[in-house]
C-alpha atoms as a PDB file:
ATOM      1  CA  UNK A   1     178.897 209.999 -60.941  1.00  0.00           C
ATOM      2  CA  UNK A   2     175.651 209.828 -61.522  1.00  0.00           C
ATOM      3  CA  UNK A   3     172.832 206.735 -60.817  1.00  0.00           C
ATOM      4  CA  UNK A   4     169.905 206.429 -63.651  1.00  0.00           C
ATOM      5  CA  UNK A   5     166.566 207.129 -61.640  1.00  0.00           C
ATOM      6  CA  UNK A   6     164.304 204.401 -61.087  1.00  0.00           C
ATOM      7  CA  UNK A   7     162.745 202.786 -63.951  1.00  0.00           C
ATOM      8  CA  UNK A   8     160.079 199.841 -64.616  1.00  0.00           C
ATOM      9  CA  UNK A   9     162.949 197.077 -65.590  1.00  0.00           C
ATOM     10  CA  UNK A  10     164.177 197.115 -61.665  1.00  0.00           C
ATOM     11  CA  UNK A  11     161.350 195.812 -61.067  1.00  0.00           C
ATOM     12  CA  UNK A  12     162.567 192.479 -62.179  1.00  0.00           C
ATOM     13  CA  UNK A  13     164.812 192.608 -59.354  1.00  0.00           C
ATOM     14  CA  UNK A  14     162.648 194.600 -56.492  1.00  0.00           C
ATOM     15  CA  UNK A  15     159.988 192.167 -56.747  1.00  0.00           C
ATOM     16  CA  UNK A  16     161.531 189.310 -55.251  1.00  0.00           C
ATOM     17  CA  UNK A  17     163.577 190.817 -53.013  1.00  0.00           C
ATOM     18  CA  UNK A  18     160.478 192.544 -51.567  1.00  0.00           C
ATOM     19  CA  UNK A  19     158.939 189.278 -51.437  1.00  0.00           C
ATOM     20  CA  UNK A  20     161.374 187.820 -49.564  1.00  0.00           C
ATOM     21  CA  UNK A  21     160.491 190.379 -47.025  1.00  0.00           C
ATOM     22  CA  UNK A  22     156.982 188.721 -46.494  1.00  0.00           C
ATOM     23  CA  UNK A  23     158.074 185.590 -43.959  1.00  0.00           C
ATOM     24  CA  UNK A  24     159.951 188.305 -41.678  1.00  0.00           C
ATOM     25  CA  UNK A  25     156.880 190.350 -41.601  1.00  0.00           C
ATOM     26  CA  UNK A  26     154.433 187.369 -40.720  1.00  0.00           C
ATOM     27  CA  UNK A  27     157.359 186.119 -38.319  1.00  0.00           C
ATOM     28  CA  UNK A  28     157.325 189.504 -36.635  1.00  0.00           C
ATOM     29  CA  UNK A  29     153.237 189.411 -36.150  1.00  0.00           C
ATOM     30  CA  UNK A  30     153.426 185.624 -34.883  1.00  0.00           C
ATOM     31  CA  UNK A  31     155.645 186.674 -32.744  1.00  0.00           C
ATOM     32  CA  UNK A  32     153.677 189.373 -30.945  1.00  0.00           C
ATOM     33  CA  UNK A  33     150.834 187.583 -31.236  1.00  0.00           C
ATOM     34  CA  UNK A  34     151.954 184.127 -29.847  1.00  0.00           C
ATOM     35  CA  UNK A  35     154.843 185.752 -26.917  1.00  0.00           C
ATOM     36  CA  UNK A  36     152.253 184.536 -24.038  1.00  0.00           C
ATOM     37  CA  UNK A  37     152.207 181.154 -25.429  1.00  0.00           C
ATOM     38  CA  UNK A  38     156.095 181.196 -26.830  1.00  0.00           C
ATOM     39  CA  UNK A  39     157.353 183.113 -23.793  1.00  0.00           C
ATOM     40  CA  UNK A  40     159.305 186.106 -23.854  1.00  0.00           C
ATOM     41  CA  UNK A  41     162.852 184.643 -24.458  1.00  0.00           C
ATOM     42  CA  UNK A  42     162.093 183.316 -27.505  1.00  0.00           C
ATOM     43  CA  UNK A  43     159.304 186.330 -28.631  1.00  0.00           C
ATOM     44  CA  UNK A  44     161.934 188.707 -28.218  1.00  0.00           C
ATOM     45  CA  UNK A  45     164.394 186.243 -30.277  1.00  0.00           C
ATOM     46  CA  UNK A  46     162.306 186.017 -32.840  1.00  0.00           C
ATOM     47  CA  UNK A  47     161.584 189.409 -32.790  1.00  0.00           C
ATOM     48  CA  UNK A  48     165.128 190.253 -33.150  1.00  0.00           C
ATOM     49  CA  UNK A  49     165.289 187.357 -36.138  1.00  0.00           C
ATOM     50  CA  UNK A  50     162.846 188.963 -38.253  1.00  0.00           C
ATOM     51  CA  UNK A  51     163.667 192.830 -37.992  1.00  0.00           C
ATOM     52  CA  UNK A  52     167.092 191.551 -38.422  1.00  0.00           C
ATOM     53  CA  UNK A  53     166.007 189.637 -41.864  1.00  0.00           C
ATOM     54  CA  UNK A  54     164.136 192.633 -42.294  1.00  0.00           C
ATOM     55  CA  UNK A  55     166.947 195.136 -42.321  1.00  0.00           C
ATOM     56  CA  UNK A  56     169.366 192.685 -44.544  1.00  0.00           C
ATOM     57  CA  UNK A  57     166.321 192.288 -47.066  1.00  0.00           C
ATOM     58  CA  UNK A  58     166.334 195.889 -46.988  1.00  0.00           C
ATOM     59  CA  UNK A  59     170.394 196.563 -47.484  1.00  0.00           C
ATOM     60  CA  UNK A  60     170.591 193.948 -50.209  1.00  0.00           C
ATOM     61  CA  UNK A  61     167.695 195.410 -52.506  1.00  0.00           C
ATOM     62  CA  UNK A  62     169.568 198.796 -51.871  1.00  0.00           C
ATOM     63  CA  UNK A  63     172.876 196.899 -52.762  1.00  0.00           C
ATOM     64  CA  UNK A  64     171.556 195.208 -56.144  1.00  0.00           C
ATOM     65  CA  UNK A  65     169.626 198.225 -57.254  1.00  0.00           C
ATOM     66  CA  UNK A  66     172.329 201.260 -56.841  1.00  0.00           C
ATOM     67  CA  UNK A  67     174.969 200.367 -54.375  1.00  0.00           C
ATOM     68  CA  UNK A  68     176.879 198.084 -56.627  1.00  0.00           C
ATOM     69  CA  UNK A  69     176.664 200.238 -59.570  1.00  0.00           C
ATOM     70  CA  UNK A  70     177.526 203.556 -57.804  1.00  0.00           C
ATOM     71  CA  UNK A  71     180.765 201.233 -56.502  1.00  0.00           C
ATOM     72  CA  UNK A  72     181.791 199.695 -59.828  1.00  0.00           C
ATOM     73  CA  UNK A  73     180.703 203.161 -61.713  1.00  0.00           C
ATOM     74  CA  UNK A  74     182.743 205.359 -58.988  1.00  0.00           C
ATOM     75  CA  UNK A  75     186.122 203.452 -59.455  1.00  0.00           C
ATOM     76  CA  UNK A  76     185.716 202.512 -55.570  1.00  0.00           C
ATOM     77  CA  UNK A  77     188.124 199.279 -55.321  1.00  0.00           C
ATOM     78  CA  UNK A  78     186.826 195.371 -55.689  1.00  0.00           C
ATOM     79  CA  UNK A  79     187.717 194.867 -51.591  1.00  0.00           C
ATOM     80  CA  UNK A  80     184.584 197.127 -51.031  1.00  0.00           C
ATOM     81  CA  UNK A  81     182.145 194.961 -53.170  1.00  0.00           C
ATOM     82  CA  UNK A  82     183.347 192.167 -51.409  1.00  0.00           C
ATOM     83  CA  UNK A  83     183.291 193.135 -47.739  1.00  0.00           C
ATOM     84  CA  UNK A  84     179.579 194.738 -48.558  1.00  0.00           C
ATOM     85  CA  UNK A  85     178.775 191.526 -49.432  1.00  0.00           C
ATOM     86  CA  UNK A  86     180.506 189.928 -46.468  1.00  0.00           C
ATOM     87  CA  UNK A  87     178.190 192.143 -44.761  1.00  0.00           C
ATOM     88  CA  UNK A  88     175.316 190.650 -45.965  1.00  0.00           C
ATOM     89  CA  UNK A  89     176.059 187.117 -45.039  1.00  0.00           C
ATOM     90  CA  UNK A  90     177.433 187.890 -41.546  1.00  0.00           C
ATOM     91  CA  UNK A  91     174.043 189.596 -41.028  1.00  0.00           C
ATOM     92  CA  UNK A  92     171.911 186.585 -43.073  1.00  0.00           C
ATOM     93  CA  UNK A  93     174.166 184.502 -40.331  1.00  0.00           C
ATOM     94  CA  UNK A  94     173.126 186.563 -37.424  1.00  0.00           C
ATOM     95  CA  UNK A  95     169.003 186.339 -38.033  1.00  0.00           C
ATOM     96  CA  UNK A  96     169.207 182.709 -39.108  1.00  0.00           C
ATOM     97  CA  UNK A  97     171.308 182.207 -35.216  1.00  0.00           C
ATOM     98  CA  UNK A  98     168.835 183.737 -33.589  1.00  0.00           C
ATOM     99  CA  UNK A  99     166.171 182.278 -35.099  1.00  0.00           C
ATOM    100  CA  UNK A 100     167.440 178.408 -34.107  1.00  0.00           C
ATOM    101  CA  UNK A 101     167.783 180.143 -30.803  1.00  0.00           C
ATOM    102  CA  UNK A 102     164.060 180.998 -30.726  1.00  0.00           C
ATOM    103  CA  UNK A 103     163.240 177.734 -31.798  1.00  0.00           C
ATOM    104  CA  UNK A 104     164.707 176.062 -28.754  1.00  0.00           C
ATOM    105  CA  UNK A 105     164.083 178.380 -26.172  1.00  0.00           C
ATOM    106  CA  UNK A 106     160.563 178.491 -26.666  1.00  0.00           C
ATOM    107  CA  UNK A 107     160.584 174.313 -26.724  1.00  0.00           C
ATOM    108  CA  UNK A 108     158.509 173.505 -23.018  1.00  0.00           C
ATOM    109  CA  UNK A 109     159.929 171.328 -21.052  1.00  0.00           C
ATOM    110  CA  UNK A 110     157.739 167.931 -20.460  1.00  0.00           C
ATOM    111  CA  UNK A 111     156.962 167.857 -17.192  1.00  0.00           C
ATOM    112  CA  UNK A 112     158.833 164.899 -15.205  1.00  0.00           C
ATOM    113  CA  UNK A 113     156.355 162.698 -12.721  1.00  0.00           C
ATOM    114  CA  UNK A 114     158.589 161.211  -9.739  1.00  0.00           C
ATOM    115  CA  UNK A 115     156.418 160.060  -7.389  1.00  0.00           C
ATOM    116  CA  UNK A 116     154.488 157.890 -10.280  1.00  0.00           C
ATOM    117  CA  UNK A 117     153.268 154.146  -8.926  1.00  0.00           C
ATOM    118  CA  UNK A 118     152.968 151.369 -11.549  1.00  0.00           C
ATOM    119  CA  UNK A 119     149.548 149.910 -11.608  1.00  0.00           C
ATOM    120  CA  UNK A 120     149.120 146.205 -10.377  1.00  0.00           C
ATOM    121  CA  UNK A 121     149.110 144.641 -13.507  1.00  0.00           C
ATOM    122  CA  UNK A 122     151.828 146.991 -15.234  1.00  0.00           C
ATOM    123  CA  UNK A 123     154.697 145.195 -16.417  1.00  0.00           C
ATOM    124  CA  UNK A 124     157.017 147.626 -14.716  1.00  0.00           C
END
């Protein structure tokens, strides 16, 4: 078994993929930028996200390019195409997770007065 080399017509595939890549990259420089003002829970969970998103972009550009090729063109059976590519959502499900649980550990909490007094007038 041998895979073609690399040629200019992938490119209609690489392309996209690789700019998919883009949000996890700014993500990951927000991140590092902003973990003072996020706080460190949700830097490092957003961290996580992104070189998570990162790695999956990664796999499936690998995948589409020459991993399903070498599987279809090596006789390898259709349970492995399908649990590679059950691999690639469990690991789009892990990055999106974490990324929600950025999102609401970095929410502040508002800070709750108890000792307020109504003014005179106030209706309270």
């Amino acid at each position: 078994m041998e895979l073609e080399t690399f040629d200019v017509s992938m490119l209609g595939y690489l392309v996209p993929q690789l700019v998919g890549a883009v949000p996890f990259l700014i993500g990951l420089i927000l991140a590092l930028a902003m973990r003072a003002r996020i706080g460190p829970l949700a830097a490092g969970l957003t961290l996580a996200a992104c070189a998570l998103g990162l790695l999956g972009v990664i796999i499936n550009a690998w995948w589409g390019l020459w991993g399903i090729r070498a599987a279809v063109e090596g006789g390898s059976p259709q349970t492995t195409i399908v649990v590679v590519n059950l691999v690639l959502g469990l690991i789009h499900l892990a990055w999106l997770s974490l990324l929600v649980g950025a999102v609401f550990a970095g929410r502040r909490q508002l800070p709750v007065v108890r000792t307020a007094v109504p003014a005179p007038d106030s209706p309270l």
